[in-house]
N, C-alpha and C. Protein backbone atom coordinates (compact mmCIF):
# COMPACT_ATOMS: atom_id res chain seq x y z
N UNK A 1 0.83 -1.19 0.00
CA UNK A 1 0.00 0.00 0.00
C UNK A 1 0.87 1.25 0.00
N UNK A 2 2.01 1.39 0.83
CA UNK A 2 2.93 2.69 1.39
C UNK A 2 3.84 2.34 0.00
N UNK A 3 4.32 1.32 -0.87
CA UNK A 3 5.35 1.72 -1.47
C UNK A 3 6.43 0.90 -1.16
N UNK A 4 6.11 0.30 -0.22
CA UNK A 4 7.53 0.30 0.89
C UNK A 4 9.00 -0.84 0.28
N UNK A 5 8.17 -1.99 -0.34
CA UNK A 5 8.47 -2.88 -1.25
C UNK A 5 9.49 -2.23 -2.32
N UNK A 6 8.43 -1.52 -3.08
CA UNK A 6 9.39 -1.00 -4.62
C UNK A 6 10.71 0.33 -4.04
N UNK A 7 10.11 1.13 -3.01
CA UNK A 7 11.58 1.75 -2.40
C UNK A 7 12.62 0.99 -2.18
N UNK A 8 12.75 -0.66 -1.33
CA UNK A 8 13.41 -1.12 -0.60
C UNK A 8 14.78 -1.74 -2.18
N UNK A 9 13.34 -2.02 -3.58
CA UNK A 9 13.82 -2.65 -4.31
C UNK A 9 14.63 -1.38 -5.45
N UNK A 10 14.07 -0.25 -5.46
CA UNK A 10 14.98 1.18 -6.09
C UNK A 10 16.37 1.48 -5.43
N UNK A 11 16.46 1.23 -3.66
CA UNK A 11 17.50 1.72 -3.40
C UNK A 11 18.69 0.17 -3.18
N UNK A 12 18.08 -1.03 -3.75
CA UNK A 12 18.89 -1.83 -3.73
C UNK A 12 19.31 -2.75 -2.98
N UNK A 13 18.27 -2.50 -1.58
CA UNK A 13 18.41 -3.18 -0.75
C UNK A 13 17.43 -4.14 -0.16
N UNK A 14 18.32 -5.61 -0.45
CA UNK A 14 17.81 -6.78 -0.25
C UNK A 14 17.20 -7.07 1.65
N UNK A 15 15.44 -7.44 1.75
CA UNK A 15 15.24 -7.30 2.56
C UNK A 15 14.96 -8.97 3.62
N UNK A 16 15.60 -9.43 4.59
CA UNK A 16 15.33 -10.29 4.60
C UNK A 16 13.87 -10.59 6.11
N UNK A 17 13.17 -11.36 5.84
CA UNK A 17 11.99 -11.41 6.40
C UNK A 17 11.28 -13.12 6.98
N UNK A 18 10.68 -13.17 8.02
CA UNK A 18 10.04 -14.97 8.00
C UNK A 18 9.32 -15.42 7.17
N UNK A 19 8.32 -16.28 7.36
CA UNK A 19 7.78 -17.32 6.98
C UNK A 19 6.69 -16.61 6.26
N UNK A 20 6.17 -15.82 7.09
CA UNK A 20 4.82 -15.19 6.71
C UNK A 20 5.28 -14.24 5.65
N UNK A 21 5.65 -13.53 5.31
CA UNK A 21 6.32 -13.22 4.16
C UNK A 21 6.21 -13.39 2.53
N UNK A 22 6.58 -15.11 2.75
CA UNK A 22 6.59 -15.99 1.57
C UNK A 22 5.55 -15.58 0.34
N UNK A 23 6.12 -15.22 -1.05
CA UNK A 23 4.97 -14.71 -2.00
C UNK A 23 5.33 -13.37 -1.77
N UNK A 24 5.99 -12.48 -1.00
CA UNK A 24 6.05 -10.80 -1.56
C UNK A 24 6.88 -10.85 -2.33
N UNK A 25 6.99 -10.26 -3.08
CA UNK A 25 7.66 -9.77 -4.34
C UNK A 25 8.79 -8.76 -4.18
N UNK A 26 9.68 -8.46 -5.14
CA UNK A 26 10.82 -7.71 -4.94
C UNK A 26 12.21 -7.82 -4.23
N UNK A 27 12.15 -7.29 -3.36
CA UNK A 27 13.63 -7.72 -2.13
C UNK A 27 13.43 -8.18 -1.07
N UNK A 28 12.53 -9.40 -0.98
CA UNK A 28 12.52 -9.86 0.44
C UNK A 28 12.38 -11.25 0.23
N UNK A 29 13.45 -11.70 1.15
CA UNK A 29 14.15 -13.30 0.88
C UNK A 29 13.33 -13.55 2.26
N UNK A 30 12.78 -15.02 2.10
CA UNK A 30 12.19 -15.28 3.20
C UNK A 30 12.83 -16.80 3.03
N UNK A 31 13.11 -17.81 4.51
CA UNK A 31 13.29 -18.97 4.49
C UNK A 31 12.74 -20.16 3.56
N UNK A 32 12.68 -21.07 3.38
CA UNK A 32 12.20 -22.39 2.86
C UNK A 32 11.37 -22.99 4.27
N UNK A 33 10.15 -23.23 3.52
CA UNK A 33 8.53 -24.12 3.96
C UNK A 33 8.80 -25.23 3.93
N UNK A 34 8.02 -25.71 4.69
CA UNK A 34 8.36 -27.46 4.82
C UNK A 34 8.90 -28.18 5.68
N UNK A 35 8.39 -29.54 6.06
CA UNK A 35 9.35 -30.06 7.31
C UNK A 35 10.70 -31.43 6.40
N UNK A 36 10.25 -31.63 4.99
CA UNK A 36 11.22 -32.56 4.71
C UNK A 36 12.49 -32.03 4.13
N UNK A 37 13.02 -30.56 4.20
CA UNK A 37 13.54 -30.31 3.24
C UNK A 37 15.21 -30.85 3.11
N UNK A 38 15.49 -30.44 1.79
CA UNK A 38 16.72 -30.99 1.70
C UNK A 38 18.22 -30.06 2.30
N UNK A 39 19.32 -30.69 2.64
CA UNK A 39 20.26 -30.02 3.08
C UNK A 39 20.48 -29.06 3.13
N UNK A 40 20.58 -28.83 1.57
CA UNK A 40 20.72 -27.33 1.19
C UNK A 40 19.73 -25.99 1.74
N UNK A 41 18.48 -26.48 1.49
CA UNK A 41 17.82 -25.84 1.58
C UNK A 41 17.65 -25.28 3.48
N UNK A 42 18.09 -26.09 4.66
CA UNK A 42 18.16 -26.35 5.59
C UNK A 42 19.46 -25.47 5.96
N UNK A 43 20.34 -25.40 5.09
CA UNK A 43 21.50 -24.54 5.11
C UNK A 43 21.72 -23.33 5.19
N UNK A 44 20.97 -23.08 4.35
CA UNK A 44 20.11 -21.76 3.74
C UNK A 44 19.28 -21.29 4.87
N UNK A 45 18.39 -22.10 5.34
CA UNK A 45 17.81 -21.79 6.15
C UNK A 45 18.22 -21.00 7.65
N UNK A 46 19.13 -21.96 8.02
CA UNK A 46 20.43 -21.59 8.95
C UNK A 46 21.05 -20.01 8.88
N UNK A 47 21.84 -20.14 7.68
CA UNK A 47 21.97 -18.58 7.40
C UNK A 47 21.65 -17.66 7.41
N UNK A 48 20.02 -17.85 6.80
CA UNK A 48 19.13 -16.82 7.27
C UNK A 48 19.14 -16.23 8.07
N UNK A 49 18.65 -17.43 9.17
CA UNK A 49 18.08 -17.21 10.75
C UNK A 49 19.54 -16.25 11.32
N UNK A 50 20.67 -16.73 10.86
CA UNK A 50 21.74 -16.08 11.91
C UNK A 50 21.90 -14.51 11.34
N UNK A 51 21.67 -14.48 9.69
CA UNK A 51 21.62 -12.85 9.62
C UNK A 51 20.42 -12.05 10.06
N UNK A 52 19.24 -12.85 10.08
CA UNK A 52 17.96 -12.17 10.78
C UNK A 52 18.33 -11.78 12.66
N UNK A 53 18.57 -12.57 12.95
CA UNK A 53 18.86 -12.96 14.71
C UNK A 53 19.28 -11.83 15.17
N UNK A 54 20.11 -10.77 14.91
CA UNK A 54 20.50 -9.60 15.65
C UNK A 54 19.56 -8.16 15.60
N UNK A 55 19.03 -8.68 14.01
CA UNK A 55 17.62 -7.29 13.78
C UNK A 55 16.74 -7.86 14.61
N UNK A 56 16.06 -9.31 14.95
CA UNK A 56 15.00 -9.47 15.31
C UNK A 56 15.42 -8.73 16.93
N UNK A 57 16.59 -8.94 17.46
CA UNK A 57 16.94 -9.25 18.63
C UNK A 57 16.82 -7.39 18.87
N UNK A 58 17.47 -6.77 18.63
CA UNK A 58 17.40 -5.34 18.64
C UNK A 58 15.79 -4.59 18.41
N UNK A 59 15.05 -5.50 17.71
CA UNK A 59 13.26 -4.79 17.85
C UNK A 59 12.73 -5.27 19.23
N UNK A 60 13.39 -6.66 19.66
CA UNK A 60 12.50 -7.17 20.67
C UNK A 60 13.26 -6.23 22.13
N UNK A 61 14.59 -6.05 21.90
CA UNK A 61 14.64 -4.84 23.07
C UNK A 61 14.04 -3.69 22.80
N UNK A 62 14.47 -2.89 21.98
CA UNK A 62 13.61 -1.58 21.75
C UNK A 62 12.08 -1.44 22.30
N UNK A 63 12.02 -2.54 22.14
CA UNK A 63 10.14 -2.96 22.80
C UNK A 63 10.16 -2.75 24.08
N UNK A 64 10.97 -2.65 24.75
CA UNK A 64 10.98 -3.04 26.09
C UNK A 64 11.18 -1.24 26.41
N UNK A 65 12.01 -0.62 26.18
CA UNK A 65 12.05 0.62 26.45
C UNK A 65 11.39 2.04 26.91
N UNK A 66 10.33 1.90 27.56
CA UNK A 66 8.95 2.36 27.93
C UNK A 66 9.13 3.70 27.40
N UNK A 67 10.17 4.61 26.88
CA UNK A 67 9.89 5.95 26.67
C UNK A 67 10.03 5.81 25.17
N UNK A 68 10.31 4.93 24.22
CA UNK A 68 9.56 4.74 23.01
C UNK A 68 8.00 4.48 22.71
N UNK A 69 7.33 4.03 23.51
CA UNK A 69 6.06 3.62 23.86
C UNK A 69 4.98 4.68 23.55
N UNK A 70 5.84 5.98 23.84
CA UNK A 70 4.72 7.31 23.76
C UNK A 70 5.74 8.31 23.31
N UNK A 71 5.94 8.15 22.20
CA UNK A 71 7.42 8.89 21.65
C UNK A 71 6.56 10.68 21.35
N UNK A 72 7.34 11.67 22.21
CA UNK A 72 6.50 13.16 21.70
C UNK A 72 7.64 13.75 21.23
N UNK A 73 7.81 13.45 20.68
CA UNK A 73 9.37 14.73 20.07
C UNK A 73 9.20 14.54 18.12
N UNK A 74 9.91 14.76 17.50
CA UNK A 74 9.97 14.84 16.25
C UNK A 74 10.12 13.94 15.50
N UNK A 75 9.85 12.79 14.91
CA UNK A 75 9.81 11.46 14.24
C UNK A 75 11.38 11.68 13.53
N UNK A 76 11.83 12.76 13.34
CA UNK A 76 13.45 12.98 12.59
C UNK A 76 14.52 12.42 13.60
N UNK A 77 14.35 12.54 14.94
CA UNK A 77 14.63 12.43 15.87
C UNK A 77 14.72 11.03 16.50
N UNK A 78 13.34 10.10 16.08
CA UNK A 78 13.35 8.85 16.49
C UNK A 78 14.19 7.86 16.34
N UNK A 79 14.75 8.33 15.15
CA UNK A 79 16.33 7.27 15.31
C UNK A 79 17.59 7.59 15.81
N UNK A 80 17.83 8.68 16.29
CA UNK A 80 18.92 8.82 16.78
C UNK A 80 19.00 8.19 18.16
N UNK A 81 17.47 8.48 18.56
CA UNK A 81 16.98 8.41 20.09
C UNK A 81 17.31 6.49 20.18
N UNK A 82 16.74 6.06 19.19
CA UNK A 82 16.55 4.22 18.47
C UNK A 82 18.46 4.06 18.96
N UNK A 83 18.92 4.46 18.11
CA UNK A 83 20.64 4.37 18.37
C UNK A 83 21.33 4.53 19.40
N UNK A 84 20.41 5.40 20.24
CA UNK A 84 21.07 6.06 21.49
C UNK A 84 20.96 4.50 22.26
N UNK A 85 19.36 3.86 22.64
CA UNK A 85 19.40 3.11 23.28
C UNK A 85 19.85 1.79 22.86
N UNK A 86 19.99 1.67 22.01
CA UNK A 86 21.02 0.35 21.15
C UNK A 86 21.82 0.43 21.72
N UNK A 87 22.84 1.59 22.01
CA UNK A 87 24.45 1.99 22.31
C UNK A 87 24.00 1.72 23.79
N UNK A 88 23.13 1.68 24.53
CA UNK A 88 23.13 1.71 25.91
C UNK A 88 22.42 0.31 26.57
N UNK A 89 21.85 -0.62 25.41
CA UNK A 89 21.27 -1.88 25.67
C UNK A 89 23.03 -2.78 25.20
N UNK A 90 23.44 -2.44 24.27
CA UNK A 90 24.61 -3.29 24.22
C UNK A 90 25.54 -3.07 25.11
N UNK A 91 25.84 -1.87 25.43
CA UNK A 91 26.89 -1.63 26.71
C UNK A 91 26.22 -2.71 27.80
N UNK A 92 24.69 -2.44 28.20
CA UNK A 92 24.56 -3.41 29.44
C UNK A 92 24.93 -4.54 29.23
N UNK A 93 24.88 -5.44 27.91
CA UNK A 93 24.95 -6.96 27.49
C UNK A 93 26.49 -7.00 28.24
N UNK A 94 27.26 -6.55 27.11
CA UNK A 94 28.55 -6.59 27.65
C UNK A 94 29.14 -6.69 28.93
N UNK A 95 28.51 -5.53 29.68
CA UNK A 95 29.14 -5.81 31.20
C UNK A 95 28.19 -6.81 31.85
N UNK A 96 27.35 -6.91 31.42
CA UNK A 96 26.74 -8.27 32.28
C UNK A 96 27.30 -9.55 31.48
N UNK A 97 28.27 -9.63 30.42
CA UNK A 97 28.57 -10.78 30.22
C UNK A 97 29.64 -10.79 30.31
């Protein structure tokens, strides 16, 4: 509806996405369906998951952040603010690990 697809596919960048997915068109690679599949495809699958695993992992903190929740400042702004707490959710990982 927004476009969002044919932008992702103008500026070149390949989008990768799950299961539900499967059937959009353009730049978005989604895993392999199925429980028999073959090696390869299982391989593939693998890969995926480990380049997906750090975006998924970075939305599911951001979620947690209660002053994104009711964001009042300038939407230009929302990612720096997004970066700020990235830089301050990974610092905690670190010293707690």
């Amino acid at each position: 509806i927004w476009g969002i697809l044919r932008a992702l596919e103008q500026a070149g960048i390949i989008t990768l996405a799950d299961k539900a997915y499967q059937g959009a068109e353009g730049p978005v690679r989604t895993p392999y369906k199925g429980k028999h599949k073959p090696e390869s495809q299982k391989h593939a699958n693998r890969a995926h998951a480990r380049l997906r695993g750090p975006g998924e992992r970075a939305n599911a903190q951001l979620k947690g952040w209660r002053i994104l929740r009711k964001l009042r400042c300038s939407p230009s702004k929302a990612g720096h603010l997004c970066k700020a707490i990235a830089v301050l959710q990974n610092h905690r990982v670190t010293q707690a690990g």
